[in-house]
Protein backbone atom coordinates (compact mmCIF):
# COMPACT_ATOMS: atom_id res chain seq x y z
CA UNK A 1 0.00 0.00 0.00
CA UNK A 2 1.65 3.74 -1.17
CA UNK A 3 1.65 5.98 1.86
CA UNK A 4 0.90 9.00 1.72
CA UNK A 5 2.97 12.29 1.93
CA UNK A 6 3.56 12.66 6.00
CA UNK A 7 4.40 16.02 6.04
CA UNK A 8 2.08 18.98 6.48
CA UNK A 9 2.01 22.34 4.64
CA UNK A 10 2.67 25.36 7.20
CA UNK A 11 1.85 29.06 6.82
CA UNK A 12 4.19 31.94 6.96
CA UNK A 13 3.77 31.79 10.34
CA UNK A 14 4.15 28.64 11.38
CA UNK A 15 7.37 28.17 9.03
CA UNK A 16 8.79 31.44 10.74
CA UNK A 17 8.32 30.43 14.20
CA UNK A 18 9.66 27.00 13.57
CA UNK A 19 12.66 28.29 12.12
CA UNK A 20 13.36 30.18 15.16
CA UNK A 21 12.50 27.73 17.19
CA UNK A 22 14.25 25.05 16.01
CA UNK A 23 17.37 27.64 15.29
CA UNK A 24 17.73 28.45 18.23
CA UNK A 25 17.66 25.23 19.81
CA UNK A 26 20.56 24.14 17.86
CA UNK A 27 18.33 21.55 16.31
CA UNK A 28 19.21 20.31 12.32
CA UNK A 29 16.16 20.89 10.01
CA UNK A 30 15.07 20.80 6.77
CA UNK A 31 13.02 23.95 4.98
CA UNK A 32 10.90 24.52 1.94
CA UNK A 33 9.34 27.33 1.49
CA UNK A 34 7.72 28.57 -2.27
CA UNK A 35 8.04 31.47 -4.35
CA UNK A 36 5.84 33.59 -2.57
CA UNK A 37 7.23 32.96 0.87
CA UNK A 38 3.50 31.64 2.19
CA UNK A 39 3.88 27.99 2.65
CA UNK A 40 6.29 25.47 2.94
CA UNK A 41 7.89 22.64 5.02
CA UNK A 42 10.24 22.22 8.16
CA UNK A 43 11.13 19.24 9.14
CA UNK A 44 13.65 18.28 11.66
CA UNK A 45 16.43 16.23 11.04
CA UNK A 46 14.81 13.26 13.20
CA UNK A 47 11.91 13.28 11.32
CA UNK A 48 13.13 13.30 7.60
CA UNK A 49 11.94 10.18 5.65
CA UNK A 50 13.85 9.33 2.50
CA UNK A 51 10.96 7.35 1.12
CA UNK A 52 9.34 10.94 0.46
CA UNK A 53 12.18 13.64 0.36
CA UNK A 54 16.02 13.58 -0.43
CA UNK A 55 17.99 16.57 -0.60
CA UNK A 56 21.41 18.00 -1.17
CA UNK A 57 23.37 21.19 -0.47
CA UNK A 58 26.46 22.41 -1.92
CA UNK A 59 28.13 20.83 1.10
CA UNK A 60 27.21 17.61 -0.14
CA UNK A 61 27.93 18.37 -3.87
CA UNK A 62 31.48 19.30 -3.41
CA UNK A 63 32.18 15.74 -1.28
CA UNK A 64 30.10 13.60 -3.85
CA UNK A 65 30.66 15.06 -6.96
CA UNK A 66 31.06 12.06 -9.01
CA UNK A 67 30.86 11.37 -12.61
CA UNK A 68 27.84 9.41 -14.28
CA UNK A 69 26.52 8.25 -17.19
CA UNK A 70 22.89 8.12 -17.69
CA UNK A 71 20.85 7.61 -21.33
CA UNK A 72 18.28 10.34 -21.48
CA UNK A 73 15.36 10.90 -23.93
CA UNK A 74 14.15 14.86 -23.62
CA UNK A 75 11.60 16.33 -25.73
CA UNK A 76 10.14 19.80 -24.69
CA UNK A 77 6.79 21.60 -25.76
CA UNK A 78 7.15 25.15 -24.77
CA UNK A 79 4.91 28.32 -25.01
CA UNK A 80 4.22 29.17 -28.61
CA UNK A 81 6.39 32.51 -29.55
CA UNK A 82 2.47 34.22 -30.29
CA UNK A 83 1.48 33.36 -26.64
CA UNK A 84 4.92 34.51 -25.11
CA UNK A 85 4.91 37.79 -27.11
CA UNK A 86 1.94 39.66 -25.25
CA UNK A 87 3.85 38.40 -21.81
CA UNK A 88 7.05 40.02 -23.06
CA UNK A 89 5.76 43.29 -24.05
CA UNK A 90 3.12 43.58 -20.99
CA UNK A 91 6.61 43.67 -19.20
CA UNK A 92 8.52 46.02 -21.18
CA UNK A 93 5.01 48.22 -21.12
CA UNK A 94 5.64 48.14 -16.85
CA UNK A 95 9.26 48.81 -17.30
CA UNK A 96 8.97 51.62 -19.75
CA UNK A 97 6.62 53.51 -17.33
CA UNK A 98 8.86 53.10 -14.58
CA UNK A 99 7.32 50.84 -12.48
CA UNK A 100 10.46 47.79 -12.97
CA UNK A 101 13.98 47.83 -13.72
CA UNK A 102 14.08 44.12 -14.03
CA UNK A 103 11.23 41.53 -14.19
CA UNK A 104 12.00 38.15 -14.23
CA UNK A 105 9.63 36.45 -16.84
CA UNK A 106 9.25 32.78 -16.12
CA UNK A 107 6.71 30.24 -18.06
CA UNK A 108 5.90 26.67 -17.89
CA UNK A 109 7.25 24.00 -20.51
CA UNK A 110 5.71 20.44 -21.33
CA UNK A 111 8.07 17.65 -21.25
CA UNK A 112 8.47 13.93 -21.83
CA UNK A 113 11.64 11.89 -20.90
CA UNK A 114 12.37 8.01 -19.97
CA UNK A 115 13.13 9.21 -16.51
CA UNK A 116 11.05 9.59 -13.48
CA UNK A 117 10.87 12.96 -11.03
CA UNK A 118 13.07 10.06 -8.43
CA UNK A 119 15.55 9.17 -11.31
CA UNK A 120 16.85 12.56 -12.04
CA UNK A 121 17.19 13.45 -8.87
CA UNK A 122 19.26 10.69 -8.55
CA UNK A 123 21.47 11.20 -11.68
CA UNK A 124 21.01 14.82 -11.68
CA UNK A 125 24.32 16.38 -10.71
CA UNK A 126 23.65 20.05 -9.36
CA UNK A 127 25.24 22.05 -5.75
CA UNK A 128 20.97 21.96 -5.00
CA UNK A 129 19.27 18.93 -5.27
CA UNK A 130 15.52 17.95 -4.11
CA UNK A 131 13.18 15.67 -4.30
CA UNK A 132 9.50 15.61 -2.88
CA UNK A 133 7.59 12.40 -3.96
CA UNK A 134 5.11 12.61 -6.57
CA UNK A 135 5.68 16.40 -5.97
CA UNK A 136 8.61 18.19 -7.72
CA UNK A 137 12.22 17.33 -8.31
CA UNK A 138 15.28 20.55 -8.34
CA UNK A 139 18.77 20.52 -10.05
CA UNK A 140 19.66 23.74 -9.23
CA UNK A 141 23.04 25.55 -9.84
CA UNK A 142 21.46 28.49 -7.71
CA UNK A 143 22.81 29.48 -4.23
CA UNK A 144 20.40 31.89 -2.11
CA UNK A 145 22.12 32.42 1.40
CA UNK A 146 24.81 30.63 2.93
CA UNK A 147 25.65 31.33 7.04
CA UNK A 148 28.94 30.58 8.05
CA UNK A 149 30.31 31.24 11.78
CA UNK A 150 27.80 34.20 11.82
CA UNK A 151 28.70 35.67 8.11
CA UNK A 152 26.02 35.54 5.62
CA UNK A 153 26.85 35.33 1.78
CA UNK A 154 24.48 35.48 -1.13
CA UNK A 155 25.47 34.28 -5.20
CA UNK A 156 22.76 35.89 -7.61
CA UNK A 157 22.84 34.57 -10.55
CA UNK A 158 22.04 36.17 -13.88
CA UNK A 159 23.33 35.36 -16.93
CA UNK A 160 23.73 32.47 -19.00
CA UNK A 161 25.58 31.52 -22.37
CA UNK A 162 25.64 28.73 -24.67
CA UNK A 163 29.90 27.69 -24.03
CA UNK A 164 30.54 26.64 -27.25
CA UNK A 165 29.65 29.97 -28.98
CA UNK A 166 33.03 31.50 -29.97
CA UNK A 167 34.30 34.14 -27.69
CA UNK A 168 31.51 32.85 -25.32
CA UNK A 169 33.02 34.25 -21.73
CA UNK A 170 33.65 37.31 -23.53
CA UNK A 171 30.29 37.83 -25.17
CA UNK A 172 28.31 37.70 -22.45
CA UNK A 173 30.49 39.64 -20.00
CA UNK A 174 30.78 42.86 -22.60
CA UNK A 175 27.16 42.31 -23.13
CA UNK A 176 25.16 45.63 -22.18
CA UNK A 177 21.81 44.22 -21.48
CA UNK A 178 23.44 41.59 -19.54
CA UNK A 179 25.74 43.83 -17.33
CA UNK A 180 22.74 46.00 -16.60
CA UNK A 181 20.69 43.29 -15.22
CA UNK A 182 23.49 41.59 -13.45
CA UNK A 183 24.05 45.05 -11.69
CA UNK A 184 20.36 46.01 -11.19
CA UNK A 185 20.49 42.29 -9.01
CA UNK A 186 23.41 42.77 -7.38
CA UNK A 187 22.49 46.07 -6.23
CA UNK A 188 18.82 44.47 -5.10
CA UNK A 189 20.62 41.54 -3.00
CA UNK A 190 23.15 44.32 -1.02
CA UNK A 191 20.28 45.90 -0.32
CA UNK A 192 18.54 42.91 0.79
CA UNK A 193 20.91 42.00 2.83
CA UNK A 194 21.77 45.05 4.32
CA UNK A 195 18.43 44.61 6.23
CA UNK A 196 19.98 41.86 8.32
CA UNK A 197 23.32 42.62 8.17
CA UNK A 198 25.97 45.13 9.19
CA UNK A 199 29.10 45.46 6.45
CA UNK A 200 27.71 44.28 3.36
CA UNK A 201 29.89 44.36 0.61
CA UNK A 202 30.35 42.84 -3.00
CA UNK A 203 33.27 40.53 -2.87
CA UNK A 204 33.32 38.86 -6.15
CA UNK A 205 31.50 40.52 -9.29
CA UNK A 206 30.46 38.95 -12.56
CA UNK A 207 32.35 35.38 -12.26
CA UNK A 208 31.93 32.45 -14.66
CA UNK A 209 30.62 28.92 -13.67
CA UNK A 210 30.47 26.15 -16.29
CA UNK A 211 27.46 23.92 -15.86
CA UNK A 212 27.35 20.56 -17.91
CA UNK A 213 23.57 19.61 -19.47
CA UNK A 214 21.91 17.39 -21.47
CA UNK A 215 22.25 20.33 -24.17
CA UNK A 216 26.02 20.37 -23.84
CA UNK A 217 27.84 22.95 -21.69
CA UNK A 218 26.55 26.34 -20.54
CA UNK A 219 28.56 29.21 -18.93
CA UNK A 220 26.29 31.06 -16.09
CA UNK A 221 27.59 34.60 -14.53
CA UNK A 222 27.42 35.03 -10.89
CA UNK A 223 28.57 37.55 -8.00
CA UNK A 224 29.26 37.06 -4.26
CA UNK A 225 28.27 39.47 -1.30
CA UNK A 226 28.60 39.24 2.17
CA UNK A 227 27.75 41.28 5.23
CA UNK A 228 27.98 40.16 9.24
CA UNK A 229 24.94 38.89 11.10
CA UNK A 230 24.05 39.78 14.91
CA UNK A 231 25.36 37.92 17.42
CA UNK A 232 21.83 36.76 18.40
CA UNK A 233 20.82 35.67 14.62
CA UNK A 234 20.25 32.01 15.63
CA UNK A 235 17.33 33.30 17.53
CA UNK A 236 15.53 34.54 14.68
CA UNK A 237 16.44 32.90 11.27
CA UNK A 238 13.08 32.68 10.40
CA UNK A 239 13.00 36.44 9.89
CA UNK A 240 16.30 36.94 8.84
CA UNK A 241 15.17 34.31 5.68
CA UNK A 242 11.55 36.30 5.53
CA UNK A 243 12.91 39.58 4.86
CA UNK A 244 15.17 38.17 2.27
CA UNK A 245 11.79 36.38 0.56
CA UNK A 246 11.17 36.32 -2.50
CA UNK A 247 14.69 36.17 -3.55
CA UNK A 248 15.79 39.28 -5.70
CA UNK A 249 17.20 37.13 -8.80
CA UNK A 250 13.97 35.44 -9.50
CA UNK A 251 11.93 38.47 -8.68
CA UNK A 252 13.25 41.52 -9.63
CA UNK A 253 13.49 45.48 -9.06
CA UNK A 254 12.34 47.39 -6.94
CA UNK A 255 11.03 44.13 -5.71
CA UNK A 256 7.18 44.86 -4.62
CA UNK A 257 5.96 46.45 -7.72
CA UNK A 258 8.05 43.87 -9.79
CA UNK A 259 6.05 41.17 -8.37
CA UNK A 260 2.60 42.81 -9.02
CA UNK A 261 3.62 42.96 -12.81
CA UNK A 262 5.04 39.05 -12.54
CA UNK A 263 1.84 38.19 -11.41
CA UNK A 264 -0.07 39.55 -14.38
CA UNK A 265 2.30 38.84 -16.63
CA UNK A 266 3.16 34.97 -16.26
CA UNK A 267 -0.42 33.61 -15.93
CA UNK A 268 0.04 30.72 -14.11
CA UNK A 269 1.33 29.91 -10.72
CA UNK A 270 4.72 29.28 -9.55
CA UNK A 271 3.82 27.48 -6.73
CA UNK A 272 7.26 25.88 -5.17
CA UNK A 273 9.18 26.76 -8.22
CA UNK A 274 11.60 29.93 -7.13
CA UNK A 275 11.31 29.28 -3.82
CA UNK A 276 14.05 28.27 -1.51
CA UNK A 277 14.87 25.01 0.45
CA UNK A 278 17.93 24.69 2.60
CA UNK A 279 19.48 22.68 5.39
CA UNK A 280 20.06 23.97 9.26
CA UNK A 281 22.83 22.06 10.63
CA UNK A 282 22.64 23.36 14.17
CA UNK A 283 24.97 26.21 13.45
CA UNK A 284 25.60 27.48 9.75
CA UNK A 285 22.68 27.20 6.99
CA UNK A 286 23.18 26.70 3.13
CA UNK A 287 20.46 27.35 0.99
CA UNK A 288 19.68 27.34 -2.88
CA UNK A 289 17.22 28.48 -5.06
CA UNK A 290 14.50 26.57 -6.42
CA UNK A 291 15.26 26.60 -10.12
CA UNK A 292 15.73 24.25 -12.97
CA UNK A 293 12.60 22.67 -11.37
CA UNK A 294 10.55 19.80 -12.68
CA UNK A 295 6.92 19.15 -11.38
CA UNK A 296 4.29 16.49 -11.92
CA UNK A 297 0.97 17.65 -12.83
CA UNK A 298 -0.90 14.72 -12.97
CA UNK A 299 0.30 12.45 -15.45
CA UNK A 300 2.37 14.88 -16.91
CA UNK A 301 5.81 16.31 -16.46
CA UNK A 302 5.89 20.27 -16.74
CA UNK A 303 9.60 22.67 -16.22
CA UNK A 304 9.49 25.73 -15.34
CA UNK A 305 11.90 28.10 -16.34
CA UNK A 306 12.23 32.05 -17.69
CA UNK A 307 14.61 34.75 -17.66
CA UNK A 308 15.25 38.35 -16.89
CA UNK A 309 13.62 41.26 -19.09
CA UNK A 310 14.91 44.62 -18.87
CA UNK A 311 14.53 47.51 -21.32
CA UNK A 312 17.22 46.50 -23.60
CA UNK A 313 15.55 43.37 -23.86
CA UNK A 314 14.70 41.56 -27.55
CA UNK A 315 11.72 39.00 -27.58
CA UNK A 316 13.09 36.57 -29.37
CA UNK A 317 16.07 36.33 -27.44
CA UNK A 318 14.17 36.32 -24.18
CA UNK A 319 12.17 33.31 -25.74
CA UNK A 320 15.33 31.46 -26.96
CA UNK A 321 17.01 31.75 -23.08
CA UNK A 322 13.13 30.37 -21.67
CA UNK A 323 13.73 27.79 -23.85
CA UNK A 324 17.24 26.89 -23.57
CA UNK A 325 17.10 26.84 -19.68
CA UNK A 326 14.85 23.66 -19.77
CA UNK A 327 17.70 21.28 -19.04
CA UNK A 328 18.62 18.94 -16.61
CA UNK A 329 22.31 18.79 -15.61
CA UNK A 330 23.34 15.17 -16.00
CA UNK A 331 27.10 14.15 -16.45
């Protein structure tokens, strides 16, 4: 007899006081929480069943990075061009009467493979993995917030380029549009943190990462900043991780009137995907975002992916980096 998924769905609340609780007990925990920062899952260590959920961090990653050969059939159905065009200018519309800088534009994409949500988790390789039964699996390159003895660090992430273009790290680091949204997010996240944190600074701008996929490799862009917690922080992690909610790279700029326009724009609901899960070892916390995300809907398989759109955006290159981010990373 299948049992059924044990765990149950908590508010904002509830996940908030949890995390505090459970923080500042020193206890290990698990947390989920979706895009919109209203529901979610924390489950302590003792109570973790891997008949329903398996996870790993970038901790993990780095120890078990392994190599592995897996078979995979991948056929995708996205969003017609004529459907996505009306999203994509909507958006532009917003940001050319000032009410965005940066919207990120994300859409859902039909797909069929030979594996199930269990099997690439399992020969996914990515620094974020999860996997909820019957629920969702993410292979995610995507930190959100690391805390480590009391220093909190955030990687956005924006930017990505096929590797075997010629000139690839170079094209996409001189690109205009792309520097201008990488800063506009950078900028967003010091800000961010600088709500919990004292010192925040940018310590690494505009670095390359090289991410193998299905489609052959990609090059991503990322930054790294940093800024010093309170002393007390393990007291209240749940509203340290609130405030930080959504997170700026999937969201955008300035961040409340950005996700009004998302909202219209995308028609159909994130749910879990661009949220955050992370792992609460009793002292330090790592934490990805909730991106290259697969999710069964019934009998069907549906990714969710998208991109950011500023005002130096062009349609169909927006539509071509939807479409090229529905990968898995497989070795």
């Amino acid at each position: 007899m299948t049992r059924h998924f044990p765990y149950t769905l908590l508010n904002r609340i509830q996940l908030q006081q949890q995390i505090n609780r459970l923080s500042a007990s020193g206890v290990p925990f698990l947390f989920i929480i979706n895009y919109k920062a209203t529901a979610g899952y924390v489950i302590p260590t003792g109570e973790l069943d891997s008949q329903f959920i398996r996870f790993q961090t970038e901790t993990e990653y780095q120890q078990n990075k392994k190599e592995t050969k897996r078979l995979l059939n991948w056929q995708t159905y996205p969003i017609p061009l004529k459907n996505y065009q009306p999203k994509f200018n909507y958006v532009q519309e917003q940001i050319h009467k000032g009410n965005s800088f940066l919207v990120n534009l994300t859409q859902p994409t039909e797909v069929q493979t030979n594996l199930s949500l269990f099997d690439l988790y399992n020969f996914g390789s990515a620094k974020y993995k999860l996997w909820l039964s019957r629920k969702f699996t993410v292979l995610s390159p995507e930190t959100f917030v690391k805390i480590q003895d009391g220093v909190i660090s955030s990687f956005p992430m924006k930017g990505t380029i096929d590797a075997a273009l010629p000139n690839a790290e170079s094209v996409i680091l001189s690109d205009p549009k792309e520097k201008a949204e990488h800063a506009t997010i950078v900028d967003l996240i010091r800000n961010d943190l600088s709500m919990v944190a004292g010192n925040v600074k940018v310590v690494r701008y505009r670095y390359i990462d090289q991410l193998s996929t299905n489609k052959g490799e990609l090059l991503q862009v990322s930054s790294e900043i940093t800024g010093n917690l309170p002393e007390n922080y393990h007291q209240k992690l749940g509203d340290i991780l609130f405030s930080l909610l959504p997170a700026g790279s999937i969201s955008g700029a300035p961040k409340p009137k950005t996700l009004e326009i998302i909202e219209k724009a995308e028609g159909y609901e994130r749910d879990f995907y661009t949220g955050i899960f992370g792992w609460f070892d009793g002292k330090n916390l790592d934490s990805g975002v909730m991106i290259r995300f697969i999710e069964q809907q019934a009998d069907q398989l549906v990714f969710k992916s998208g991109g950011g759109i500023t005002s130096q955006s062009e349609l169909e290159k927006e539509y071509e980096e939807l479409i090229q981010k529905v990968y898995v990373p497989l070795h």
